[in-house]
PDB file of N, CA and C in Angstrom:
ATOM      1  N   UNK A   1     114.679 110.608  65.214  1.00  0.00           N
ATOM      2  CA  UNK A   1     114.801 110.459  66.650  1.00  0.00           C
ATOM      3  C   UNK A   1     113.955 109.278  67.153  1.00  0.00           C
ATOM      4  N   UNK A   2     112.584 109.164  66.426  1.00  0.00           N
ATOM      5  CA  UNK A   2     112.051 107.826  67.319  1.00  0.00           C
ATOM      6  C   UNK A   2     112.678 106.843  66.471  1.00  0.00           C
ATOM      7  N   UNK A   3     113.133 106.432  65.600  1.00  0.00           N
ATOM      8  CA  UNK A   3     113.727 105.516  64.955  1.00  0.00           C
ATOM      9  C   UNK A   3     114.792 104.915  65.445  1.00  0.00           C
ATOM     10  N   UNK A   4     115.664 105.686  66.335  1.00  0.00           N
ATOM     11  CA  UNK A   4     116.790 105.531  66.883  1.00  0.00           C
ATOM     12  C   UNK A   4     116.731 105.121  68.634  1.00  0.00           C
ATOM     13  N   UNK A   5     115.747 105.653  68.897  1.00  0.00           N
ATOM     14  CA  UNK A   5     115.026 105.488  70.774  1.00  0.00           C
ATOM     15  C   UNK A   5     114.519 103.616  70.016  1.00  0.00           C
ATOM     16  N   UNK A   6     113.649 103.751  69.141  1.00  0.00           N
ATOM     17  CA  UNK A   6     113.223 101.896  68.955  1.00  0.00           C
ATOM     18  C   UNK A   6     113.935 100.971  68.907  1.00  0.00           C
ATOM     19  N   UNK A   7     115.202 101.678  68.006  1.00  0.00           N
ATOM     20  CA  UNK A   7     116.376 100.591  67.710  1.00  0.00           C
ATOM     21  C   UNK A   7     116.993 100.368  68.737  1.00  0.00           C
ATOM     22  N   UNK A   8     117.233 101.665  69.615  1.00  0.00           N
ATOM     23  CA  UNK A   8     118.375 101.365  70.878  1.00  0.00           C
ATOM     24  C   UNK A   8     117.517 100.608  72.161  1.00  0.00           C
ATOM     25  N   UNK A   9     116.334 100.855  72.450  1.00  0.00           N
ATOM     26  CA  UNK A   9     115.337 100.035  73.004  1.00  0.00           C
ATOM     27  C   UNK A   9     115.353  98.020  72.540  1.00  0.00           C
ATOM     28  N   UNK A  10     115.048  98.154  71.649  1.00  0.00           N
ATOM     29  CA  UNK A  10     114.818  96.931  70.788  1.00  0.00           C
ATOM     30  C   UNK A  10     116.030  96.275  71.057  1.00  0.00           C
ATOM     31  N   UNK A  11     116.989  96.669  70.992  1.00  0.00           N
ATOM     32  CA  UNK A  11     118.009  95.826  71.201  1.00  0.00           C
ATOM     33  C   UNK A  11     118.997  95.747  72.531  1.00  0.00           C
ATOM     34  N   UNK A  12     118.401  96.787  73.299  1.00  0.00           N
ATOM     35  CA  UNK A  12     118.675  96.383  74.705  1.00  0.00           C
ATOM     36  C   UNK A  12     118.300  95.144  75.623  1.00  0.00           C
ATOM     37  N   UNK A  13     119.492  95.294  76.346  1.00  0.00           N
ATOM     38  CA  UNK A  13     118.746  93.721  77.278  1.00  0.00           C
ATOM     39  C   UNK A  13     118.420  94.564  78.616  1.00  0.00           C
ATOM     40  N   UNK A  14     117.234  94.184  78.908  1.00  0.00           N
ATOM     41  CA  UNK A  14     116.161  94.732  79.478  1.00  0.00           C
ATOM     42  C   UNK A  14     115.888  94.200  80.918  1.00  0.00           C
ATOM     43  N   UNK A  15     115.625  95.155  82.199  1.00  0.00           N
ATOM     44  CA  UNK A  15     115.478  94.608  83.293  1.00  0.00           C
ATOM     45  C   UNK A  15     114.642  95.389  83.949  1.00  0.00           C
ATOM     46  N   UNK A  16     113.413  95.063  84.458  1.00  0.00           N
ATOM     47  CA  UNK A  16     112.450  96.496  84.853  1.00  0.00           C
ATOM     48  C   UNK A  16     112.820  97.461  85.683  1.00  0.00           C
ATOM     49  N   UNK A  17     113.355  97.082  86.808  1.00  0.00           N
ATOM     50  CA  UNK A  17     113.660  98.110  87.884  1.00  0.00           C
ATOM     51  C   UNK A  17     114.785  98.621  87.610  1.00  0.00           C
ATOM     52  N   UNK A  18     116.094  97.969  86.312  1.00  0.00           N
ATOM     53  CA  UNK A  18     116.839  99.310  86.398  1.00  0.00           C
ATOM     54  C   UNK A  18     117.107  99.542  84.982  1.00  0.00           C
ATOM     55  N   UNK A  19     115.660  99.829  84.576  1.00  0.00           N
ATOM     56  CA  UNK A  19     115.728 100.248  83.006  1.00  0.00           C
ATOM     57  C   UNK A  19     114.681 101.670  83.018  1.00  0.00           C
ATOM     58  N   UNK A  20     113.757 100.538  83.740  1.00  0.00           N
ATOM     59  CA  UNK A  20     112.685 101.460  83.161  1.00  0.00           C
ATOM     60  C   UNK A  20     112.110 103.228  83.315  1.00  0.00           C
ATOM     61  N   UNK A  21     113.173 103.442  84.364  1.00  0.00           N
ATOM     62  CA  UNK A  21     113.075 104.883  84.309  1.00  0.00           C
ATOM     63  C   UNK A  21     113.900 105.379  83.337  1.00  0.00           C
ATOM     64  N   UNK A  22     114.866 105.033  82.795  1.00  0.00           N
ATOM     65  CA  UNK A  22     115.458 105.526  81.439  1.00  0.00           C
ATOM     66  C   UNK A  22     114.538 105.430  80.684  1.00  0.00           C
ATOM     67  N   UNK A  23     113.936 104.565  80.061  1.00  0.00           N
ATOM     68  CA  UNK A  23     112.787 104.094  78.937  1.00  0.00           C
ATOM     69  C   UNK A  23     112.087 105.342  79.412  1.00  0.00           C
ATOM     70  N   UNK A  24     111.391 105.711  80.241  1.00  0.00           N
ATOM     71  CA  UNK A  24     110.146 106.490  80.079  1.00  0.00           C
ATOM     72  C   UNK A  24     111.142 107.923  80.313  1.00  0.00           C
ATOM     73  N   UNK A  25     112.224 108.195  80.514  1.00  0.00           N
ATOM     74  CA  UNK A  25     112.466 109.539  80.560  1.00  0.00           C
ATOM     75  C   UNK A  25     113.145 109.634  78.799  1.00  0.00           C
ATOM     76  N   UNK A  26     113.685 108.628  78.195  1.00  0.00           N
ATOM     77  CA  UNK A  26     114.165 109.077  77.018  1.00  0.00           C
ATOM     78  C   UNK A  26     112.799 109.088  75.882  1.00  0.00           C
ATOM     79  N   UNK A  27     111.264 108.071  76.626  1.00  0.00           N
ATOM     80  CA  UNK A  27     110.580 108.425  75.716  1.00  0.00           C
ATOM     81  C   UNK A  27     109.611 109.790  75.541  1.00  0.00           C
ATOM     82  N   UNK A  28     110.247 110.315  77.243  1.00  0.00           N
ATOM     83  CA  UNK A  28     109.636 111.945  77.339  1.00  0.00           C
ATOM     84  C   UNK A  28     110.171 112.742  76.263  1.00  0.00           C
ATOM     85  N   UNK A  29     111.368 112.341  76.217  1.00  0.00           N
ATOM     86  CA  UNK A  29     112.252 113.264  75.046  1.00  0.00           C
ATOM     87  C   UNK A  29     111.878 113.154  73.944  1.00  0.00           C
ATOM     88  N   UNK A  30     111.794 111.956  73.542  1.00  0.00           N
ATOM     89  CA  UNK A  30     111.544 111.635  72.117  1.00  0.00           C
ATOM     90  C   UNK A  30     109.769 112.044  71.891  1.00  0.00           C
ATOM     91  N   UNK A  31     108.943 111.964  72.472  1.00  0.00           N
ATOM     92  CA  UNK A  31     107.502 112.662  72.047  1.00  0.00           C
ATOM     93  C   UNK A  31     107.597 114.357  72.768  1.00  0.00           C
ATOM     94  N   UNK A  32     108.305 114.435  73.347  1.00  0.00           N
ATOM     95  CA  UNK A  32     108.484 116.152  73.480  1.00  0.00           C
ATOM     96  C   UNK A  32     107.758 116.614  74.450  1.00  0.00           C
ATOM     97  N   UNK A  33     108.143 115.607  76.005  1.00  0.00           N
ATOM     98  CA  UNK A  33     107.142 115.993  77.003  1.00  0.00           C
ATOM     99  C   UNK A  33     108.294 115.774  78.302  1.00  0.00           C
ATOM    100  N   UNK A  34     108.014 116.937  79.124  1.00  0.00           N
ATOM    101  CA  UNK A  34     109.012 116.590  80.703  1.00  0.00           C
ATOM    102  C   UNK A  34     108.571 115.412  80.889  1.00  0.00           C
ATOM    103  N   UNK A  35     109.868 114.942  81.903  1.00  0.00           N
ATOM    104  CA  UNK A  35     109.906 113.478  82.233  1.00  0.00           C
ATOM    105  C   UNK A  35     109.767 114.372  83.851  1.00  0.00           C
ATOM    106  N   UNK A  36     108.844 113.526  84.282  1.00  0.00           N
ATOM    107  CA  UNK A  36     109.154 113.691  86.393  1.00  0.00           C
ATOM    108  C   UNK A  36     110.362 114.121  86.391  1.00  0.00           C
ATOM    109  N   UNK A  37     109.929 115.254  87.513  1.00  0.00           N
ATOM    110  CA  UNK A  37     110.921 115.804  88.280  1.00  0.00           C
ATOM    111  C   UNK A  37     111.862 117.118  87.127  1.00  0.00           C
ATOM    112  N   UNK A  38     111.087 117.191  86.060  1.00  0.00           N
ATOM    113  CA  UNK A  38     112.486 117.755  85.214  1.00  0.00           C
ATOM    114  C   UNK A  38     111.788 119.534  85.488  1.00  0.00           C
ATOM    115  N   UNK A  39     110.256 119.656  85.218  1.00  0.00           N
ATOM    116  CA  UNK A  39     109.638 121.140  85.198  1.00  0.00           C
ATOM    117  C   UNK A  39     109.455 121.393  86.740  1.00  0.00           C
ATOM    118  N   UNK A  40     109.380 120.738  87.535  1.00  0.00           N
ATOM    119  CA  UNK A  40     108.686 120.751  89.201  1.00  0.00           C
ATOM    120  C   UNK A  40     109.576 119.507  89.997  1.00  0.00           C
ATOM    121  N   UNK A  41     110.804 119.556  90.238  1.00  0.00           N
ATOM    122  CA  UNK A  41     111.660 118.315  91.222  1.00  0.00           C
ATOM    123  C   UNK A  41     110.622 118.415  92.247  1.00  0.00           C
ATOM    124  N   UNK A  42     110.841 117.263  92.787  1.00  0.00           N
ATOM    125  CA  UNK A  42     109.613 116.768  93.848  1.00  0.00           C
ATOM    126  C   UNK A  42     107.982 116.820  93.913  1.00  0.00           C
ATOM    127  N   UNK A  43     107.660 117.104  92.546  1.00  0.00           N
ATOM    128  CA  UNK A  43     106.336 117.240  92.423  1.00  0.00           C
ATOM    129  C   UNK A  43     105.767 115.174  92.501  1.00  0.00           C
ATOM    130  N   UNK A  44     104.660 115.616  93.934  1.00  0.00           N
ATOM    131  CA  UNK A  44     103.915 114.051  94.139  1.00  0.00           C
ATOM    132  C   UNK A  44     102.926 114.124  92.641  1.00  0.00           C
ATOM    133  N   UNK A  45     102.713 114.766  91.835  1.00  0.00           N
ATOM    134  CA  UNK A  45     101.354 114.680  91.047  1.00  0.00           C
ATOM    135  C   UNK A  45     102.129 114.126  89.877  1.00  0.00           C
ATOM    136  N   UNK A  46     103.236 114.091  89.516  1.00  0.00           N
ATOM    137  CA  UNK A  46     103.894 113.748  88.395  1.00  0.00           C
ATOM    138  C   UNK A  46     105.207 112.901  88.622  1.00  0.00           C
ATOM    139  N   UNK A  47     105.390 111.814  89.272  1.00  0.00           N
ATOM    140  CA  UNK A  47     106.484 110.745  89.910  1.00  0.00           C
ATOM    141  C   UNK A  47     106.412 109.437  89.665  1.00  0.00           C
ATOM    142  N   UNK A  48     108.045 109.198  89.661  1.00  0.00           N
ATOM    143  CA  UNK A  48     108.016 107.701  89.396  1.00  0.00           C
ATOM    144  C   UNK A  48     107.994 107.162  90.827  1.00  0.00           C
ATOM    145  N   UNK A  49     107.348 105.997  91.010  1.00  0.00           N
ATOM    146  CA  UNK A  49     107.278 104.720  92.160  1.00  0.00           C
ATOM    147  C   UNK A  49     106.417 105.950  93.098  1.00  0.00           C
ATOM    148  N   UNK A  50     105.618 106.521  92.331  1.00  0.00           N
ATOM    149  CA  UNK A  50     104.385 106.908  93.270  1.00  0.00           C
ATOM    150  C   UNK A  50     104.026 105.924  94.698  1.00  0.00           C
ATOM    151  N   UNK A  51     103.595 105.723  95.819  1.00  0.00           N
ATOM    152  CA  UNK A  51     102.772 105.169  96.610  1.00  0.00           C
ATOM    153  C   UNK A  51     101.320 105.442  96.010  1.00  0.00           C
ATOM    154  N   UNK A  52     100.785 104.493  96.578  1.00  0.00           N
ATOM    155  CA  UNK A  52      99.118 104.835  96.499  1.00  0.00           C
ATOM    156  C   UNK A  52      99.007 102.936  97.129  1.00  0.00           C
ATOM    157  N   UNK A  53      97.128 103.594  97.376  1.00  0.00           N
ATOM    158  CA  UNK A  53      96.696 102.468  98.159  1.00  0.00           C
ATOM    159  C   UNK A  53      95.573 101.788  97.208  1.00  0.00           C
ATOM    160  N   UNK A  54      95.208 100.452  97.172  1.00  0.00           N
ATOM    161  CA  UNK A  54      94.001  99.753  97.013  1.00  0.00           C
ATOM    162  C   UNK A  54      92.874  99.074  97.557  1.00  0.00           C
ATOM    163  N   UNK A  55      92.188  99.875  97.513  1.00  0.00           N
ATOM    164  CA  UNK A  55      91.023  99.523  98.275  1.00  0.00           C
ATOM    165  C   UNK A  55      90.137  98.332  97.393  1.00  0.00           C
ATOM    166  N   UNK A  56      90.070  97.536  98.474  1.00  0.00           N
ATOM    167  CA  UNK A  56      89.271  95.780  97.633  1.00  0.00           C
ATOM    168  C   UNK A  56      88.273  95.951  98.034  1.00  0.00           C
ATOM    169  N   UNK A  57      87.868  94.928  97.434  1.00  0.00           N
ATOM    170  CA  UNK A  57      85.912  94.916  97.546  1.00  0.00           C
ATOM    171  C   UNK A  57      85.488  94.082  99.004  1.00  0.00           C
ATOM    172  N   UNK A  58      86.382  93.314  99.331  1.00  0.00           N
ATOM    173  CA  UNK A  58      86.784  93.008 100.682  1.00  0.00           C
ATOM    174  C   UNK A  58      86.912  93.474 101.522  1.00  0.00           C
ATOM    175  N   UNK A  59      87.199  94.816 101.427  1.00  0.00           N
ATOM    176  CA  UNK A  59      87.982  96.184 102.630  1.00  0.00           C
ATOM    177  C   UNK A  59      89.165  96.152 102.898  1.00  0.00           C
ATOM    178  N   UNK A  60      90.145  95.423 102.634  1.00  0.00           N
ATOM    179  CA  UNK A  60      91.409  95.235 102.339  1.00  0.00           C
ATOM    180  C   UNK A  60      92.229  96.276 101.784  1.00  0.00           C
ATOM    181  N   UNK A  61      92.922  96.664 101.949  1.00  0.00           N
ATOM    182  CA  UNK A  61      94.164  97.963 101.239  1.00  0.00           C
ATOM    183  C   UNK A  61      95.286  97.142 100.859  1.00  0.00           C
ATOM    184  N   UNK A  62      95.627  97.275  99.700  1.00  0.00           N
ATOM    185  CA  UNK A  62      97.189  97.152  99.848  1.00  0.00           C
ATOM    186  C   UNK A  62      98.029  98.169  99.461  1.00  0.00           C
ATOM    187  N   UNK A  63      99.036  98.031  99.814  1.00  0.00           N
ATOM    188  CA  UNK A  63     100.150  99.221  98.874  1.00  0.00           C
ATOM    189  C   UNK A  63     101.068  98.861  98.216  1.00  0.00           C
ATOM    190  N   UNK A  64     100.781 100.021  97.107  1.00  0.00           N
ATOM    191  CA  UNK A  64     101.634  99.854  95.608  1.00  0.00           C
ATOM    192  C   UNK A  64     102.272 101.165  95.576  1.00  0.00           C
ATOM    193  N   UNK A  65     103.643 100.442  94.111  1.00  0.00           N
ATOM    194  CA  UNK A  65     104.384 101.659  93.669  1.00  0.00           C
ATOM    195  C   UNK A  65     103.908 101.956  92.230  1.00  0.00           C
ATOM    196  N   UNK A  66     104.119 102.880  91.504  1.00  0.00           N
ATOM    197  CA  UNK A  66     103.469 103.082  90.498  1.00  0.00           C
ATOM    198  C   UNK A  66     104.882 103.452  89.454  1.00  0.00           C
ATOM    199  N   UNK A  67     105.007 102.805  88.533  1.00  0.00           N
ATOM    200  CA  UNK A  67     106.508 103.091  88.103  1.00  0.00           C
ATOM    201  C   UNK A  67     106.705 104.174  87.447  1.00  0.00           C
ATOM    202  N   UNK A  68     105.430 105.010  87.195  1.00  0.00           N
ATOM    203  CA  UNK A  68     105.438 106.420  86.262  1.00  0.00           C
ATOM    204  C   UNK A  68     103.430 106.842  86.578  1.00  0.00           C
ATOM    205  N   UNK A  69     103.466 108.173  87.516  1.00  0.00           N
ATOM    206  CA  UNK A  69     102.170 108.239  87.627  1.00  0.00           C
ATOM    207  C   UNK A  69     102.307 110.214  87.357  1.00  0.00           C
ATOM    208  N   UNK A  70     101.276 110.468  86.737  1.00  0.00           N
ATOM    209  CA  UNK A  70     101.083 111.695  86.462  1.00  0.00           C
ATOM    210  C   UNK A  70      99.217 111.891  87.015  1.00  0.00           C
ATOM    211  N   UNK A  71      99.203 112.539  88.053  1.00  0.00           N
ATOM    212  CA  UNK A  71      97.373 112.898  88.638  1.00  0.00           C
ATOM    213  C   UNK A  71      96.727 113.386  87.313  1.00  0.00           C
ATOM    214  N   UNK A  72      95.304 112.472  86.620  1.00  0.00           N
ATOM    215  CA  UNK A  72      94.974 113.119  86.307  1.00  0.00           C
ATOM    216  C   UNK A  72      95.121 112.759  84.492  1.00  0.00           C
ATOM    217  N   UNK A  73      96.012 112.369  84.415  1.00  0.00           N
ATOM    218  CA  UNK A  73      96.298 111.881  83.158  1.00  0.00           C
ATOM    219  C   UNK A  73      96.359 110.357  82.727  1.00  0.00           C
ATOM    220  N   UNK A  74      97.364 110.299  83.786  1.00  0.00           N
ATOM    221  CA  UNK A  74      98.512 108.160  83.271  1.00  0.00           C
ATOM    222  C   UNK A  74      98.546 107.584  84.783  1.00  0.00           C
ATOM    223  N   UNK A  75      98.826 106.231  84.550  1.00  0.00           N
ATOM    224  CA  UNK A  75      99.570 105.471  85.176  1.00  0.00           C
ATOM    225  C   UNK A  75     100.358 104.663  84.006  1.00  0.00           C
ATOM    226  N   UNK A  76     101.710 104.459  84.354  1.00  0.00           N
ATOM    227  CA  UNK A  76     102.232 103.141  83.787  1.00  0.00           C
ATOM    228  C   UNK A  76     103.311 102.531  84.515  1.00  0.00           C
ATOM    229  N   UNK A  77     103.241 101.592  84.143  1.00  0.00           N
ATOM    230  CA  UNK A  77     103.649 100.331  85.098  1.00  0.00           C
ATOM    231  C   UNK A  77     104.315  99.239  83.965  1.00  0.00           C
ATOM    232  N   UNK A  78     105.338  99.564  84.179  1.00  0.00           N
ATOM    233  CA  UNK A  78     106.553  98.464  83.332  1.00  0.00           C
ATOM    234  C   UNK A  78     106.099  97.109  84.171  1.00  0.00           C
ATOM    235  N   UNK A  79     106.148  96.453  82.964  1.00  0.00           N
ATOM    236  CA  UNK A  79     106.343  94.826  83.709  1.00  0.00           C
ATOM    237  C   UNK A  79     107.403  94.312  82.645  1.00  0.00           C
ATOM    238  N   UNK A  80     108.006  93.118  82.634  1.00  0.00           N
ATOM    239  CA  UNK A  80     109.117  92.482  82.222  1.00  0.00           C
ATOM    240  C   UNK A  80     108.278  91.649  81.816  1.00  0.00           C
ATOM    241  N   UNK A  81     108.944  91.301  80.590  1.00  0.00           N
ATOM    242  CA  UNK A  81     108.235  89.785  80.122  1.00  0.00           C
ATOM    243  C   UNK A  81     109.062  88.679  80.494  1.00  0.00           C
ATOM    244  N   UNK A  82     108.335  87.714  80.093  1.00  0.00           N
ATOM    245  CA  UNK A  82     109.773  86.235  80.686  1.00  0.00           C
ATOM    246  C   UNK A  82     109.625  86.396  78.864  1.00  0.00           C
ATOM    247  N   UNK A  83     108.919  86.320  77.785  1.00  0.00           N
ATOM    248  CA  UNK A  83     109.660  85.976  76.400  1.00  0.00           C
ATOM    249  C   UNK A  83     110.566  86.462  76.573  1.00  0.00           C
ATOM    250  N   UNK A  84     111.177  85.836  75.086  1.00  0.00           N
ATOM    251  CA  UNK A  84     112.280  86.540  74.278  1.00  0.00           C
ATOM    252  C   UNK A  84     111.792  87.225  73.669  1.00  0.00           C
ATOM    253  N   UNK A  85     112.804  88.396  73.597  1.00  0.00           N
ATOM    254  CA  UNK A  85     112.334  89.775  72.508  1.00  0.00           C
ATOM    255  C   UNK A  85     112.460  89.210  70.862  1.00  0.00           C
ATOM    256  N   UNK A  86     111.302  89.574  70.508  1.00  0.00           N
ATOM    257  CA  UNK A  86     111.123  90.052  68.893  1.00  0.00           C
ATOM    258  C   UNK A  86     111.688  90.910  68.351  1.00  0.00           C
ATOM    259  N   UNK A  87     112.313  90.821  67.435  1.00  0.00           N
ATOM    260  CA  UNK A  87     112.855  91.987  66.539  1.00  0.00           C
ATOM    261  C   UNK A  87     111.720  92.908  66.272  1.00  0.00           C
ATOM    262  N   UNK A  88     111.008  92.364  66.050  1.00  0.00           N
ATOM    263  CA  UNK A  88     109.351  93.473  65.816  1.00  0.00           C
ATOM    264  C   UNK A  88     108.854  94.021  66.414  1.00  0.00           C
ATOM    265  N   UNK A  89     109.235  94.061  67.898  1.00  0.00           N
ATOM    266  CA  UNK A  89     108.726  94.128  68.984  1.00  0.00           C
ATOM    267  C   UNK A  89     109.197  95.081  69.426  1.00  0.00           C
ATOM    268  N   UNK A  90     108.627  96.269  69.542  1.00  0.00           N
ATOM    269  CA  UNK A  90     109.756  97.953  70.475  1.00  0.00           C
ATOM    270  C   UNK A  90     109.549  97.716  71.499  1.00  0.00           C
ATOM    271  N   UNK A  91     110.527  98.490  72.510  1.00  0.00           N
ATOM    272  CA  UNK A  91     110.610  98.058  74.066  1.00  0.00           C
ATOM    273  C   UNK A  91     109.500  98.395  74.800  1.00  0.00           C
ATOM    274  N   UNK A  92     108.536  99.282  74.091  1.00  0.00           N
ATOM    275  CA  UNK A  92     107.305  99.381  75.197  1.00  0.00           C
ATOM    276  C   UNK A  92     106.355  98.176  75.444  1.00  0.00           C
ATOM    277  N   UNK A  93     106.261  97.145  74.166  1.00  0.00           N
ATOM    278  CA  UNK A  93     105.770  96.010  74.409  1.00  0.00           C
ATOM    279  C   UNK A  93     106.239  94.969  75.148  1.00  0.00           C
ATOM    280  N   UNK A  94     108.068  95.443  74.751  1.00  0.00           N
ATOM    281  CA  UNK A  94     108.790  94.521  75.385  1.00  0.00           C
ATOM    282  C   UNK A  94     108.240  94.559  76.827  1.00  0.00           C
ATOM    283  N   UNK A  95     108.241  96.138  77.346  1.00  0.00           N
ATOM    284  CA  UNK A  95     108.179  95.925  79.037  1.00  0.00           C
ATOM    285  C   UNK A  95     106.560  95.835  79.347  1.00  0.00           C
ATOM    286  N   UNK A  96     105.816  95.612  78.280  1.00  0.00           N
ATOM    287  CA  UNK A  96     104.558  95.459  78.831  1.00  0.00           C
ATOM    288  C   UNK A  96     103.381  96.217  79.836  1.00  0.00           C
ATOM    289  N   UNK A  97     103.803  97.701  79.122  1.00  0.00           N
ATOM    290  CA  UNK A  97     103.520  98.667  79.790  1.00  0.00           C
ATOM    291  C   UNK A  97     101.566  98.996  79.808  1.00  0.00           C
ATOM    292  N   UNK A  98     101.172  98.891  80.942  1.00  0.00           N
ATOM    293  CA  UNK A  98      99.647  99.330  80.867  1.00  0.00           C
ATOM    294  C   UNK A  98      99.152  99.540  81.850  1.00  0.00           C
ATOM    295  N   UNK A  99      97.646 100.187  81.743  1.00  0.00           N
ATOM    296  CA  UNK A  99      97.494 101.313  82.585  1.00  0.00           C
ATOM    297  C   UNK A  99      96.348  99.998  83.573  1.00  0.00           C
ATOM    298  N   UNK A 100      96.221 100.873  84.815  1.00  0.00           N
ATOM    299  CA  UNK A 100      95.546  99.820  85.957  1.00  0.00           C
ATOM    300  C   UNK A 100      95.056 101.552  86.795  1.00  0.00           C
ATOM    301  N   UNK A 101      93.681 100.958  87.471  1.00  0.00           N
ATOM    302  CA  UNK A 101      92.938 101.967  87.668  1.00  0.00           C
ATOM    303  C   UNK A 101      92.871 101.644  89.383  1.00  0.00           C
ATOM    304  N   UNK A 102      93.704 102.389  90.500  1.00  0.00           N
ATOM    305  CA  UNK A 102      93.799 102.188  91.863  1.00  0.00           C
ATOM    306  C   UNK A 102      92.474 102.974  92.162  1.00  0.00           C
ATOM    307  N   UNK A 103      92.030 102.697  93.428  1.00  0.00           N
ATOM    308  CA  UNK A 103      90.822 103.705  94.004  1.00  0.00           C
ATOM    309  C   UNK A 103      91.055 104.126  95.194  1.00  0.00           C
ATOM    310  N   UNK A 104      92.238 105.246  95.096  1.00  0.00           N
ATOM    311  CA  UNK A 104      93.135 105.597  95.704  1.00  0.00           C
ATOM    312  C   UNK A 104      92.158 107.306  95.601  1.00  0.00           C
ATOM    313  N   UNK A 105      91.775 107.983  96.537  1.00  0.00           N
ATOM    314  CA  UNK A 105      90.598 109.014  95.903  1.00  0.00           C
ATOM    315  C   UNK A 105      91.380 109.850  95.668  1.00  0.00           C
ATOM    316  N   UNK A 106      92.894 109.927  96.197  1.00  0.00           N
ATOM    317  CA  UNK A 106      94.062 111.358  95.855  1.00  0.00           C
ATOM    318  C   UNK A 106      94.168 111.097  94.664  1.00  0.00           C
ATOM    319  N   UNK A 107      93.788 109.939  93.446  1.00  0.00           N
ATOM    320  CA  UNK A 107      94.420 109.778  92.037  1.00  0.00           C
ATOM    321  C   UNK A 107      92.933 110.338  91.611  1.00  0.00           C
TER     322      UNK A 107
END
């Protein structure tokens, strides 16, 4: 099963905003964990394109979406690369997925 999620990943052509909630709900499946919305629909503690705010050292806020946020555990946040994909390369690198720490005090 993950052999087959890498290959079909890997060789997809890839676009963040209308991929990447497939990517993270088929990789719920494949490590054996609910994807948002599947144990609790509408649960805010476990959602994709969360809101939340950032507070700068400036006093400044801005607002963000969060492309997969679970309270408490994760953030992740697909980004797109401009490379070209590597054959070596599985789609989580492809989309450049990593975690960023808001000081948002509800997270």
């Amino acid at each position: 099963m993950v052999e087959a999620f890498i290959q079909a990943w890997t060789s997809a052509p890839l676009r963040e905003r209308s991929h990447c909630h497939s990517f993270i709900i088929q990789l719920c499946r494949v490590i054996g964990v609910p994807a948002p919305d599947e144990d609790q629909p509408g649960d805010l503690d476990y959602a994709f394109e969360r809101a939340v705010q950032f507070r700068h050292d400036d006093g400044t806020v801005s607002h963000r979406r969060m492309d997969c946020y679970r309270r408490g555990a994760f953030v992740l946040e697909a980004k797109q690369s401009g490379a070209a994909p590597q054959s070596d390369q599985p789609a989580a690198g492809r989309f450049g997925t990593g975690a960023t720490s808001p000081t948002d005090p509800a997270i």
